[in-house]
Protein backbone atom coordinates (compact mmCIF):
# COMPACT_ATOMS: atom_id res chain seq x y z
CA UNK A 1 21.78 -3.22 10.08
CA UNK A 2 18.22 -3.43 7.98
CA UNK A 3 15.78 -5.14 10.96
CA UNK A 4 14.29 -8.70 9.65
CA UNK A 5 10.64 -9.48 10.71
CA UNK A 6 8.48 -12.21 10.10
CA UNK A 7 4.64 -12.08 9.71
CA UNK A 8 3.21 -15.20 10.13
CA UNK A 9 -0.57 -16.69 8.93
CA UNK A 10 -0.20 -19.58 11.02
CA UNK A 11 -0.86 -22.17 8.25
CA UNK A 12 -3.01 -25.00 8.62
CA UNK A 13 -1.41 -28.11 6.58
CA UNK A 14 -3.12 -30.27 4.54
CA UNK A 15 -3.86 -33.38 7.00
CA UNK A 16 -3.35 -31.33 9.80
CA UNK A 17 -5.65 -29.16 12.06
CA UNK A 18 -5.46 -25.13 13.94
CA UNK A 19 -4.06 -26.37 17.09
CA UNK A 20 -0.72 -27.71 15.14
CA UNK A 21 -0.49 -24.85 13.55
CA UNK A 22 -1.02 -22.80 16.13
CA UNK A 23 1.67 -24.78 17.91
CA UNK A 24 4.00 -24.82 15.43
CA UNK A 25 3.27 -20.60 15.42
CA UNK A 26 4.58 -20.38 18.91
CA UNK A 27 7.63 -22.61 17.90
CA UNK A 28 8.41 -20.66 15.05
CA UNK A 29 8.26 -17.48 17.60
CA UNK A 30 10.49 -18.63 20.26
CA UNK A 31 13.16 -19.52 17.26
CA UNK A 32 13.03 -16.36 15.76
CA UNK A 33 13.75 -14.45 19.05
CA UNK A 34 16.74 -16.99 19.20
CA UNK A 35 17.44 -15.91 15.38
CA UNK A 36 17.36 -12.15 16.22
CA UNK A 37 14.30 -11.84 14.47
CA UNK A 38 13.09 -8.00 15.51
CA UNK A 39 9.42 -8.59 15.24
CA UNK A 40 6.47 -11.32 14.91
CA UNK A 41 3.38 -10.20 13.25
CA UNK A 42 0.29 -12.28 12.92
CA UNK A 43 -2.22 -11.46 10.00
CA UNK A 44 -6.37 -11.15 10.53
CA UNK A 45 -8.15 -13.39 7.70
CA UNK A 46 -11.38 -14.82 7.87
CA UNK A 47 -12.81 -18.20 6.62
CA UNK A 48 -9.93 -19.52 4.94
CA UNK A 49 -8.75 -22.89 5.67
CA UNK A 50 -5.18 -23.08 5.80
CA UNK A 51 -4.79 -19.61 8.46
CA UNK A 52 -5.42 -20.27 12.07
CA UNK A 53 -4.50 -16.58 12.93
CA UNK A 54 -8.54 -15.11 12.93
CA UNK A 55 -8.42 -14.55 16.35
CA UNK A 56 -5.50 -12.25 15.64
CA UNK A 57 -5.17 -10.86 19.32
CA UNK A 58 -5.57 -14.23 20.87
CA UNK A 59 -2.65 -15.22 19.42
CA UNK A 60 -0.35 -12.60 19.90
CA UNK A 61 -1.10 -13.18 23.75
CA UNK A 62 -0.45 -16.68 22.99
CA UNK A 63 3.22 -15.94 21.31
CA UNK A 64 4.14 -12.51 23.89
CA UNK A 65 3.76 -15.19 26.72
CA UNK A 66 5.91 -17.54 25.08
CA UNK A 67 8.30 -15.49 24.04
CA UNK A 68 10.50 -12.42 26.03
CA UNK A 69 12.09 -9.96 23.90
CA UNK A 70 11.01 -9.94 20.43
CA UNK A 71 8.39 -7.52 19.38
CA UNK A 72 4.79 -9.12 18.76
CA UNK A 73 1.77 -8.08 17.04
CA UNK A 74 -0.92 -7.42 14.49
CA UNK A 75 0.38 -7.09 10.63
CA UNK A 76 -2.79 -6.80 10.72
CA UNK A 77 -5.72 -5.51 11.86
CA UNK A 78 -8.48 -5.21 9.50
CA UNK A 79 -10.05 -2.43 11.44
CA UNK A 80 -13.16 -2.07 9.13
CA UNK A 81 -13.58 -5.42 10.74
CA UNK A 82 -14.21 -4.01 14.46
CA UNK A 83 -14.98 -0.93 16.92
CA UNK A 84 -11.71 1.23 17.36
CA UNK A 85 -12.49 0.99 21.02
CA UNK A 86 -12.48 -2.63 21.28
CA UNK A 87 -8.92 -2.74 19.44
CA UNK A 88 -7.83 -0.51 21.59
CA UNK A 89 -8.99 -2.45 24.67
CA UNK A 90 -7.19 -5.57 23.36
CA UNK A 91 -3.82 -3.99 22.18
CA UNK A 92 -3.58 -2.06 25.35
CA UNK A 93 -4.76 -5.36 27.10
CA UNK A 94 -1.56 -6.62 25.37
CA UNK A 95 0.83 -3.63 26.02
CA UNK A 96 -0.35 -3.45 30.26
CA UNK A 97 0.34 -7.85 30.26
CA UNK A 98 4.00 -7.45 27.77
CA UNK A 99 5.32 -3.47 27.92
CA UNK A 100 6.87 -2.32 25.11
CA UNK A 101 6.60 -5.15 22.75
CA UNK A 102 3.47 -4.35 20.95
CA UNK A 103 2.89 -3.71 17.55
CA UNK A 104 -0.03 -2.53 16.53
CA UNK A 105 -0.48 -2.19 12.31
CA UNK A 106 -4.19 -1.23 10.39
CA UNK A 107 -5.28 -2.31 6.98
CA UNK A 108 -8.65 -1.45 5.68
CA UNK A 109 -9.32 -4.57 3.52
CA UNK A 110 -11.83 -7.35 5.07
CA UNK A 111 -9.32 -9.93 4.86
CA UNK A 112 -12.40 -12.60 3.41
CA UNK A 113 -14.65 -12.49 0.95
CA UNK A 114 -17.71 -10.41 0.79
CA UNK A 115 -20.11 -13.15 2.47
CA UNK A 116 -17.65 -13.65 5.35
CA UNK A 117 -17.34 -9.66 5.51
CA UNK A 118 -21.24 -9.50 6.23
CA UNK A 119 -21.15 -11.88 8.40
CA UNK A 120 -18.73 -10.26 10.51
CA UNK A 121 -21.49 -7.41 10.21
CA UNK A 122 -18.76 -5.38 8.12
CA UNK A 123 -20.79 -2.77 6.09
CA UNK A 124 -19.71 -2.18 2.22
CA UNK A 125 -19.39 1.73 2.98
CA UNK A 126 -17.54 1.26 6.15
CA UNK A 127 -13.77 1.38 4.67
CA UNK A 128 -14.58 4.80 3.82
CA UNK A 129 -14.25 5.90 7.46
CA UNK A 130 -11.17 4.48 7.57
CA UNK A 131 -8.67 7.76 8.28
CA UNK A 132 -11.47 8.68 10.90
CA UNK A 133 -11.38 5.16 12.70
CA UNK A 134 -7.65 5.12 12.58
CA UNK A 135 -7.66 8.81 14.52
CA UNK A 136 -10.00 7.74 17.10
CA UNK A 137 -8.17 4.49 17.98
CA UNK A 138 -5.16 6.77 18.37
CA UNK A 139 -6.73 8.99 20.56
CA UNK A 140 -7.89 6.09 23.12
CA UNK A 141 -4.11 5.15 23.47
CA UNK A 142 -3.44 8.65 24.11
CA UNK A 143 -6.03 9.38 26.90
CA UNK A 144 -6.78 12.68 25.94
CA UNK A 145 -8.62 15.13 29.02
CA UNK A 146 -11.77 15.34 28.95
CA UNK A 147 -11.98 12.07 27.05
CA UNK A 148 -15.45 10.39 27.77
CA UNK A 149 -14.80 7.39 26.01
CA UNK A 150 -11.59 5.71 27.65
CA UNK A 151 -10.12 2.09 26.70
CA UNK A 152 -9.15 0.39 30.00
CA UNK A 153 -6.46 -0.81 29.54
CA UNK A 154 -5.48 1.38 26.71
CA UNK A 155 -5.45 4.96 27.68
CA UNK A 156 -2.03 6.09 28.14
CA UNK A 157 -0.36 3.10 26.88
CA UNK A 158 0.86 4.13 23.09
CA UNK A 159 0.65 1.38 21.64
CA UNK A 160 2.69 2.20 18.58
CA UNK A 161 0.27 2.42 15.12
CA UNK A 162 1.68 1.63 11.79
CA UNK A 163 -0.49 1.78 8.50
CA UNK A 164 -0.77 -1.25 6.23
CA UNK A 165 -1.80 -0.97 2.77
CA UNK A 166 -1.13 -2.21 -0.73
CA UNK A 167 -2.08 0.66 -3.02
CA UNK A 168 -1.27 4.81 -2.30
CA UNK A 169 -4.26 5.15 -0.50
CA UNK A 170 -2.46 3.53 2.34
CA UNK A 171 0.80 5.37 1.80
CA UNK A 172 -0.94 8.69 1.75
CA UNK A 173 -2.39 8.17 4.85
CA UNK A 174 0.39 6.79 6.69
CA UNK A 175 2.32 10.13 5.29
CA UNK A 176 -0.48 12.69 6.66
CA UNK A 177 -0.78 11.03 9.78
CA UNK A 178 2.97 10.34 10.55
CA UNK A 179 3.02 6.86 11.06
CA UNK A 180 5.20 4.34 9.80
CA UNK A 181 4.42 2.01 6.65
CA UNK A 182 3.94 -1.26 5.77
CA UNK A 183 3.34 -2.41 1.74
CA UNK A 184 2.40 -5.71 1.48
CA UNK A 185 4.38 -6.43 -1.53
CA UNK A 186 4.47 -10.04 -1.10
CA UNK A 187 1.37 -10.31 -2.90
CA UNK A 188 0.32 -6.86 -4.50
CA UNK A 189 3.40 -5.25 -5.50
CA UNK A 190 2.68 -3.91 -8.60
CA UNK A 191 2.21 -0.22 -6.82
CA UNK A 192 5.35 -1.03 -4.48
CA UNK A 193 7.88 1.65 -5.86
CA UNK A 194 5.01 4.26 -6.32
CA UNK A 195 4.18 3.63 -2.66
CA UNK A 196 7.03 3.92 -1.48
CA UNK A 197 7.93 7.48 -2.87
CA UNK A 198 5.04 8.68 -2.19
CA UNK A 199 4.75 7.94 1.39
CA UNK A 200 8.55 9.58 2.06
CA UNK A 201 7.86 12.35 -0.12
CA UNK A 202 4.76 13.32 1.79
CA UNK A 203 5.71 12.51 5.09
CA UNK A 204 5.09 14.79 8.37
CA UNK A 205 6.56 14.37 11.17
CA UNK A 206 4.82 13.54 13.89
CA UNK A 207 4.90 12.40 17.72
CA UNK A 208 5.08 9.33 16.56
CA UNK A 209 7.71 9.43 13.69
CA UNK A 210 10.78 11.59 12.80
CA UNK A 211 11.48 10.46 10.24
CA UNK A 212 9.89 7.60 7.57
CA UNK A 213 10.44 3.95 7.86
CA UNK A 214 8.99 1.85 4.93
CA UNK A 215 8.72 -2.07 6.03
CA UNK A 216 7.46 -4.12 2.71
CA UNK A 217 6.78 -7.96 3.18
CA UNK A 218 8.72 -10.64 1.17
CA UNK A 219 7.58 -14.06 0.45
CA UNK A 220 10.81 -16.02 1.66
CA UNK A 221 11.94 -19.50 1.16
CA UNK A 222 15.62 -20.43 1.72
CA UNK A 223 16.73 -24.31 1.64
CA UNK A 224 20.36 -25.64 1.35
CA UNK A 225 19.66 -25.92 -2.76
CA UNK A 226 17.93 -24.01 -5.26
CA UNK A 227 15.94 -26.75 -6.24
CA UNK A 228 15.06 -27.61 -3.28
CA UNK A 229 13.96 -23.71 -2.25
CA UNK A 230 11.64 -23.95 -5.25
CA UNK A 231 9.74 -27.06 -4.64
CA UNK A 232 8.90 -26.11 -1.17
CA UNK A 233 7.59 -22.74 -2.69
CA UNK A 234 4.93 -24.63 -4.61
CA UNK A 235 2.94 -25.23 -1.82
CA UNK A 236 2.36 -21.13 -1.53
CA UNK A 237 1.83 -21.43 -5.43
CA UNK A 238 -0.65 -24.27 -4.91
CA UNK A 239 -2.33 -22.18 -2.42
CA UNK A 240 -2.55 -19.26 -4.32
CA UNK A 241 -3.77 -20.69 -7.45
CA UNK A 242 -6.56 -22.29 -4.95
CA UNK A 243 -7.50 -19.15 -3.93
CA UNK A 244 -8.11 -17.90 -6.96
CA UNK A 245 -9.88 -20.38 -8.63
CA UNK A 246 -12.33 -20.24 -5.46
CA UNK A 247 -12.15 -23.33 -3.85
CA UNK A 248 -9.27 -22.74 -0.82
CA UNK A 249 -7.88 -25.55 1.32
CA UNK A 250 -5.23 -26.30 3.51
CA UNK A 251 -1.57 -25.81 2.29
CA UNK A 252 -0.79 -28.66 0.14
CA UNK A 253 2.48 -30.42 0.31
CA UNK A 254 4.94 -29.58 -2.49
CA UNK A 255 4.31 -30.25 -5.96
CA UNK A 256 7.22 -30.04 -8.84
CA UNK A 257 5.01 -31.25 -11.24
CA UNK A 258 1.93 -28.39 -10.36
CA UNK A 259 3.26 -25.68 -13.01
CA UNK A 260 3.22 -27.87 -15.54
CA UNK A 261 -0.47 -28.00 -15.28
CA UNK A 262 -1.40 -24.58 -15.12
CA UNK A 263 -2.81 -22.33 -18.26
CA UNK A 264 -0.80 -19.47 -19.35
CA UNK A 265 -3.10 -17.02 -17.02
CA UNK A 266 -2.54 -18.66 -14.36
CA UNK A 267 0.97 -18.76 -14.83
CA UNK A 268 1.18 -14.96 -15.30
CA UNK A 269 -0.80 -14.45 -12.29
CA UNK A 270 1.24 -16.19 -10.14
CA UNK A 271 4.62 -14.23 -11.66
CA UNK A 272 2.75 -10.46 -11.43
CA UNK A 273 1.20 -11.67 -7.99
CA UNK A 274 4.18 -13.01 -5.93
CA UNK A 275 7.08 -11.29 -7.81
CA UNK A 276 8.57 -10.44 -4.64
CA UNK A 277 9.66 -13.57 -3.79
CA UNK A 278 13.08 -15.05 -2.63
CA UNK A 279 13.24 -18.35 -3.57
CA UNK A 280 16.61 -19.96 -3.45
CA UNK A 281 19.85 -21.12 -1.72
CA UNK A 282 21.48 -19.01 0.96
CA UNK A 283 24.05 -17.64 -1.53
CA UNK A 284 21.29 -16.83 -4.28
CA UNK A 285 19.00 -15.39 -1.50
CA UNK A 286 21.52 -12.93 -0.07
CA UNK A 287 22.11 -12.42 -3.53
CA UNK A 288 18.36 -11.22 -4.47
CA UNK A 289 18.11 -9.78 -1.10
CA UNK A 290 20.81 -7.10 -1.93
CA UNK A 291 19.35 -5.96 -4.79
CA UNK A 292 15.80 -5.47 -3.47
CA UNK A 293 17.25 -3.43 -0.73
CA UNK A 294 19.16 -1.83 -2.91
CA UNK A 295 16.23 -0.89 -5.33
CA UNK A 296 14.15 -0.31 -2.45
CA UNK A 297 16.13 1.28 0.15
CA UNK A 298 13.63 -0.65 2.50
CA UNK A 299 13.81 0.45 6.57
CA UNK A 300 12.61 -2.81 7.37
CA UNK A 301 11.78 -6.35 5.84
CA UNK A 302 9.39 -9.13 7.08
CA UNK A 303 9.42 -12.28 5.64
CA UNK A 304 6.37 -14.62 4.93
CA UNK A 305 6.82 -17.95 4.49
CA UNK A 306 4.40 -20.36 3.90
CA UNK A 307 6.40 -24.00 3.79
CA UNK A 308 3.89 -27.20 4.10
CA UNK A 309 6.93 -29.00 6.61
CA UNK A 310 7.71 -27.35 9.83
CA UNK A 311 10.95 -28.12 10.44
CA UNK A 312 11.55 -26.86 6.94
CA UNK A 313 9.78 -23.63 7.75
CA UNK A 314 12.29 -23.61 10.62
CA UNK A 315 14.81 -23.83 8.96
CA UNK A 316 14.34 -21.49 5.85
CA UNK A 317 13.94 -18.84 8.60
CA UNK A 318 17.28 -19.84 10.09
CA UNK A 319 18.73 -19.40 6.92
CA UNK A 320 17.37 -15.90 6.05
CA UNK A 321 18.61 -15.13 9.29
CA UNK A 322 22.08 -15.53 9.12
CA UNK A 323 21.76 -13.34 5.70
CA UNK A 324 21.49 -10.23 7.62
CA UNK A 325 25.01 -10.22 8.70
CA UNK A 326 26.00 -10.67 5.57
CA UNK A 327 24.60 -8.31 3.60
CA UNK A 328 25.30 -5.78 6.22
CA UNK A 329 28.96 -6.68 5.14
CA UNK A 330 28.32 -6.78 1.46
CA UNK A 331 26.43 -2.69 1.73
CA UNK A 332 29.93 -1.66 4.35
């Protein structure tokens, strides 16, 4: 049965502040263990307001301790962003206080813009280091002898390493190195089938992999009615279009009227942009959710959903939950 994840940005509302949504984060968590959700990722961003999640490590601790079963970590790290040795002090940090329930996945993008990247020191060549970086925070979880340079805690611990990415630079190197891959399709997917082949056509296995496993992110709204699935999605649309037009906010509460006033560029943006999105009733979800698995022949999905209401939020991830079973059926 295909594993469902859910990576999680910890939105900030509009009206709201970080410590509700960091709240509602760790709610959302201890229902998706409940849910059989396999694994909770939190994403590093910078100096946006609707994502409390900056502090990505801090709130992994925050959602391990609340949680006991369900796999937690980074989807991702923006390593660029940071020494390899202090990310490998904090994720084996993690892995000593919850064993064997942390993930650890690298992207090489600044997750901000280019002022917030310098002032998180982040130098513009530094993303070309990137395979190195990855190597030599691998090699602190592995202790090797002789090492003079040891992460305490870390050394020892492996902390499994996937590699994020949303081009084929990604791919390849999650292929060379034998790691497992993530393609953030919910918002670049325009490379997502040439990823894909790429990184199982050039895979090696490895100590850490056998064989490959491919996990692409979905943008994921489920409500009892179409309709209803679709206006809550206009809050991510609203965001989006915010984004882009420079002048980012908290998520806004749903909008059926917000298309309407969009140009045609901006309308085409937002179809190229989030194309891999399930927006819909249960039965048109499982529906759409068949055929991208069946297209894709994904290992693993994780779901983003960014849904203004909590309970909402709740309970479209209820809903995409109880999908899984289903489709398993459907596939037998």
């Amino acid at each position: 049965m295909i594993p469902f994840s859910v990576l999680d940005l910890s939105p900030i509302i509009g009206g709201s502040d970080a410590a509700q949504a960091l709240r509602n984060t760790i709610d959302l968590a201890r229902h998706a263990e409940r849910w059989g959700y396999h694994r909770y990722w939190l994403a590093e961003h910078h100096n946006i307001p609707s994502v409390a999640s900056a502090a990505t490590s801090v709130v992994i601790c925050a959602v391990a301790g609340q949680t006991s079963t369900i796999r937690v970590g980074a989807g991702g790290i923006m390593l660029p962003n940071h020494s390899p040795l202090v990310i490998a002090e904090q994720f084996g940090t993690l892995e000593a206080l919850f064993p064997r329930r942390v993930d650890l996945a690298l992207g090489r993008a600044p997750g901000s813009d280019q002022i917030t990247a310098r002032a998180l020191r982040r130098q513009n060549t530094v993303a070309d280091t990137f395979p190195q970086d990855v190597l030599e925070l691998i090699s602190y979880f592995q202790d090797a002898p002789n090492q003079r340079v040891r992460a305490i805690p870390g050394a020892g611990l492996q902390v499994p390493v996937w590699i994020l990415g949303s081009s084929l630079f990604g791919a390849q190197l999650a292929a060379e190195l034998g790691l497992p891959y993530g393609f953030a399709s919910h918002f670049a997917p325009a490379l997502m089938m040439d990823a894909i082949e790429l990184y199982r056509q050039r895979i090696r296995a490895s100590q850490f992999l056998t064989r490959p496993h491919v996990m692409l992110g979905v943008n994921m709204v489920v409500a009892e009615t179409d309709e209803e699935a679709r206006r809550l999605f206009t809050s991510h649309q609203q965001a989006f279009v915010n984004l882009r037009r420079g002048t980012p906010g908290p998520l806004p509460p749903p909008d059926t009227q917000f298309l309407e006033t969009l140009s045609v560029q901006e309308r085409w943006e937002i179809d190229q942009t989030l194309a891999v999105s399930i927006v819909g009733s249960p039965l048109s979800a499982q529906s759409a959710l068949q055929a991208f698995i069946g297209r894709t022949h994904a290992d693993e999905l994780i779901f983003a959903t960014q849904v203004y209401d909590h309970a909402a939020r709740l309970r479209s991830y209820e809903l995409a939950s109880s999908l899984r079973q289903q489709i398993e059926m459907h596939v037998s």
